[in-house]
N, C-alpha and C. Protein backbone atom coordinates (compact mmCIF):
# COMPACT_ATOMS: atom_id res chain seq x y z
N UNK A 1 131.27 176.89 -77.64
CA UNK A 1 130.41 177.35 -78.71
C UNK A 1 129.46 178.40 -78.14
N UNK A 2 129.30 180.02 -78.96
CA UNK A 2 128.23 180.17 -78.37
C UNK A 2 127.14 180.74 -79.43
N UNK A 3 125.97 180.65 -79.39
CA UNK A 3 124.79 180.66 -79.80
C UNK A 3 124.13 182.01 -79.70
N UNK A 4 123.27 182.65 -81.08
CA UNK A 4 122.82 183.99 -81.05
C UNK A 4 121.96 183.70 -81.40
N UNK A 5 120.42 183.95 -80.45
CA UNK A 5 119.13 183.96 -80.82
C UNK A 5 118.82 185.33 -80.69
N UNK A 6 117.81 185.53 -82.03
CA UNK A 6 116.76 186.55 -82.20
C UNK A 6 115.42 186.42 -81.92
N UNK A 7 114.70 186.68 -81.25
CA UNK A 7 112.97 186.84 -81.01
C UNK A 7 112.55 188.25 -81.46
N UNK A 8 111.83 188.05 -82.56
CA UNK A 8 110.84 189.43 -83.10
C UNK A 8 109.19 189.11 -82.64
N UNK A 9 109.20 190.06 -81.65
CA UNK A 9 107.46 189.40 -81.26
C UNK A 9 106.30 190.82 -81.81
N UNK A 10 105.37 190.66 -82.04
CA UNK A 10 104.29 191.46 -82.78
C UNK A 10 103.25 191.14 -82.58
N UNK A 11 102.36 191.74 -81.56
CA UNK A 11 101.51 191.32 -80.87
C UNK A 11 101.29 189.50 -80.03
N UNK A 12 100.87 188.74 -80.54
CA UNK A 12 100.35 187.63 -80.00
C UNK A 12 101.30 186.21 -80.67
N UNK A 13 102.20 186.94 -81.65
CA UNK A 13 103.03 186.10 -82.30
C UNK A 13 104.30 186.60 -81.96
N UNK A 14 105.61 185.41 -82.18
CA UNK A 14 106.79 185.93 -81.94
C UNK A 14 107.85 184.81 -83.05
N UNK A 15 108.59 185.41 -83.67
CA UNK A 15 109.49 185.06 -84.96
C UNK A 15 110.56 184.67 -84.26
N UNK A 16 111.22 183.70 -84.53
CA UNK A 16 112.40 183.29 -84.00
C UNK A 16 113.35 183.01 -85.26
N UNK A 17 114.04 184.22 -85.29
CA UNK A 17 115.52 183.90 -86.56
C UNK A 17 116.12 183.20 -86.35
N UNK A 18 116.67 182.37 -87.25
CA UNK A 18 117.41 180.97 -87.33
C UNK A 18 118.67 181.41 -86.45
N UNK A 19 118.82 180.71 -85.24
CA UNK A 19 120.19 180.61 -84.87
C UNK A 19 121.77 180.87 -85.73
N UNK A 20 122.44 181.67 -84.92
CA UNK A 20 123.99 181.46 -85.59
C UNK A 20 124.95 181.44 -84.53
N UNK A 21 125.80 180.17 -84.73
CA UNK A 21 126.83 179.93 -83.85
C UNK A 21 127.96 179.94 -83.96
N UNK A 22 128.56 180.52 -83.36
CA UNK A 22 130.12 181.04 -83.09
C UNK A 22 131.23 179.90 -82.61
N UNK A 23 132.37 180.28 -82.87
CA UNK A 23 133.66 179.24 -81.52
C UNK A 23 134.01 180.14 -81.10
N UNK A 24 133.96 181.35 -81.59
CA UNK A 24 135.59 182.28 -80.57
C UNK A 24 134.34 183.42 -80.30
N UNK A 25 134.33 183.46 -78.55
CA UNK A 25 133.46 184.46 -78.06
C UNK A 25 133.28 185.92 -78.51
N UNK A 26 134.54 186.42 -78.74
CA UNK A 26 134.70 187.63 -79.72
C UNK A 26 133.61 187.87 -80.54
N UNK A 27 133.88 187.10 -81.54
CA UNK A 27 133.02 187.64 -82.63
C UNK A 27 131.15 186.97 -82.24
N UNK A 28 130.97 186.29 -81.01
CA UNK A 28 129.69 186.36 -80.83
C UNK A 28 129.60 187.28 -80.11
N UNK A 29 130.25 187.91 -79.36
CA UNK A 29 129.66 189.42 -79.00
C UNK A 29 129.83 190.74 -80.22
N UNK A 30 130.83 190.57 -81.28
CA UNK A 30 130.13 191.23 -82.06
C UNK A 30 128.92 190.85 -83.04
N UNK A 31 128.63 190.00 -83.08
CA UNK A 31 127.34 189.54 -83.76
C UNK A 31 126.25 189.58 -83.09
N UNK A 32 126.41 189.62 -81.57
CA UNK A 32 125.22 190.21 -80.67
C UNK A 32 124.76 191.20 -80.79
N UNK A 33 126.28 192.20 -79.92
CA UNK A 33 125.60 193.74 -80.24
C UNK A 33 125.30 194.32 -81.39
N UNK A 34 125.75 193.77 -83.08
CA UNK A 34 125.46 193.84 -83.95
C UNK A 34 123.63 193.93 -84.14
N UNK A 35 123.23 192.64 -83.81
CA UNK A 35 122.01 192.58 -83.62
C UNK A 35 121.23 193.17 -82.87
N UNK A 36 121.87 193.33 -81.68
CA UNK A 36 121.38 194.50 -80.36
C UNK A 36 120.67 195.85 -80.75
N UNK A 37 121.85 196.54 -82.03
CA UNK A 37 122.04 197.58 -82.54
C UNK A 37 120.88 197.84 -83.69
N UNK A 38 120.74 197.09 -83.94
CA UNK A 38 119.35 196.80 -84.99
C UNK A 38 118.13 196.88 -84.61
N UNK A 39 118.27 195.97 -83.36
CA UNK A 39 116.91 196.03 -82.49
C UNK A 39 116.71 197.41 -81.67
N UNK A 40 117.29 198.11 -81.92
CA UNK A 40 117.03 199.36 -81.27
C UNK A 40 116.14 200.44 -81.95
N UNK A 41 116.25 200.24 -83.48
CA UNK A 41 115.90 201.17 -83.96
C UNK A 41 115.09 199.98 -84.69
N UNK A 42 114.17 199.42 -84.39
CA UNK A 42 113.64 198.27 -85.55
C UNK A 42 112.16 199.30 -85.16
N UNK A 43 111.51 198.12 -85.87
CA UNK A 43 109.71 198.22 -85.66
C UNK A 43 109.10 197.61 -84.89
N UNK A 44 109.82 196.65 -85.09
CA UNK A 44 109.44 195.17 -84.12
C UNK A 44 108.84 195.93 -82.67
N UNK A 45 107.79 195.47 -82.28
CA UNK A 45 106.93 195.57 -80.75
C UNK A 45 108.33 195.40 -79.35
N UNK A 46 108.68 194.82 -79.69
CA UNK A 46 109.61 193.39 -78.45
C UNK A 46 110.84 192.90 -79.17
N UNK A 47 111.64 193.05 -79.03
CA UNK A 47 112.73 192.94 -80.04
C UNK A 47 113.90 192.32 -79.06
N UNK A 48 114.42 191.17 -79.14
CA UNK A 48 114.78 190.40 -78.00
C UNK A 48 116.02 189.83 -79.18
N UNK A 49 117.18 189.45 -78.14
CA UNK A 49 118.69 189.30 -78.68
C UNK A 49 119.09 188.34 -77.31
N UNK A 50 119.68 187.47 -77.64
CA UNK A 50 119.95 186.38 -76.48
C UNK A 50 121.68 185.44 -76.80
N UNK A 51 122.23 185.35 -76.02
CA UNK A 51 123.38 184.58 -76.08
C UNK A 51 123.32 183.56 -75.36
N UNK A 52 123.52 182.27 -75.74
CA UNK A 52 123.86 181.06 -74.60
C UNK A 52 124.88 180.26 -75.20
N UNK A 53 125.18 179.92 -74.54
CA UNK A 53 126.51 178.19 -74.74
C UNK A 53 125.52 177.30 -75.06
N UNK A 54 126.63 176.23 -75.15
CA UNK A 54 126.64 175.21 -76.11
C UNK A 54 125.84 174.21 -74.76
N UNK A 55 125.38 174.42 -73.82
CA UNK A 55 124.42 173.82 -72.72
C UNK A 55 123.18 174.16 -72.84
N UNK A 56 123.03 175.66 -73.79
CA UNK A 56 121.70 176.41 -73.53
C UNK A 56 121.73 177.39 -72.43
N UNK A 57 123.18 177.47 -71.79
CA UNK A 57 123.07 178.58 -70.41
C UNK A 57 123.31 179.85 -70.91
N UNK A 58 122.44 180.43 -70.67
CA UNK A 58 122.22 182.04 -70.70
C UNK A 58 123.61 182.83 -70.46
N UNK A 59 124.06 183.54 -71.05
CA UNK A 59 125.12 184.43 -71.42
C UNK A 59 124.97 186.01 -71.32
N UNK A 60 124.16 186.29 -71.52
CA UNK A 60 123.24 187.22 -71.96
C UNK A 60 122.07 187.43 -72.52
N UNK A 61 121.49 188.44 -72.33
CA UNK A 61 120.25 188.68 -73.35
C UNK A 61 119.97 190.23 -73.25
N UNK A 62 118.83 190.28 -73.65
CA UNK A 62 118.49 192.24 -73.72
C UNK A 62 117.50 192.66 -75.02
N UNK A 63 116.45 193.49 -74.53
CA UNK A 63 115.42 193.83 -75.23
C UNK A 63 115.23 195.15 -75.48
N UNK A 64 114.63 195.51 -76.74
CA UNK A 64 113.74 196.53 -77.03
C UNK A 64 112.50 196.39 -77.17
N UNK A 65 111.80 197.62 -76.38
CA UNK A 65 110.03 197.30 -76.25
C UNK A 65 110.03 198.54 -77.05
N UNK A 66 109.18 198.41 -77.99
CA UNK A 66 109.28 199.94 -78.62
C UNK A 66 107.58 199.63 -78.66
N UNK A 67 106.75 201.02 -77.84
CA UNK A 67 105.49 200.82 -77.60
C UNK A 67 105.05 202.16 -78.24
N UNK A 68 104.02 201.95 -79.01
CA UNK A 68 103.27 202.91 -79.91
C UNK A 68 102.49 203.86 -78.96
N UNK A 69 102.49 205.16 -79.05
CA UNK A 69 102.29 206.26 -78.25
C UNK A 69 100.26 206.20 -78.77
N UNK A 70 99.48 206.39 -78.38
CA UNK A 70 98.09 206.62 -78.31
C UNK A 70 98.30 207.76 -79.46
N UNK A 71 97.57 208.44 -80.50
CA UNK A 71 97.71 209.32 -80.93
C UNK A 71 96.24 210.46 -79.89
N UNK A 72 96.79 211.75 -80.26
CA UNK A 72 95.72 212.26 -79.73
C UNK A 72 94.35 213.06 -80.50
């Protein structure tokens, strides 16, 4: 089994989207980078995408920090 967590963090808080779990690894790596792909161009501060098995062992993971420029 493997498992796709989302973390949306925004300042001092962080959102955790409801889990979705897979059987056939395939399509949890397209439902990863699916999500990956989102988090790239989001708003979200910290934009975090994570894969683990059915133990909780880490598979992957990978972030976007998208940090607001100072205006001048």
């Amino acid at each position: 089994m493997y498992i796709i967590l989302e973390m949306q963090t925004n300042g001092d808080s962080t959102a955790l989207v409801p889990p979705v779990t897979y059987k056939e690894q395939n399509q949890a790596d397209s439902a990863y980078y699916q999500k990956l792909a989102a988090a790239a161009v989001s708003s979200v501060p910290v934009h975090t995408v994570s894969m683990l098995d059915e133990h909780g062992r880490l598979i992957r993971s990978d972030f976007y920090e998208h940090i607001q420029e100072a205006e001048a």
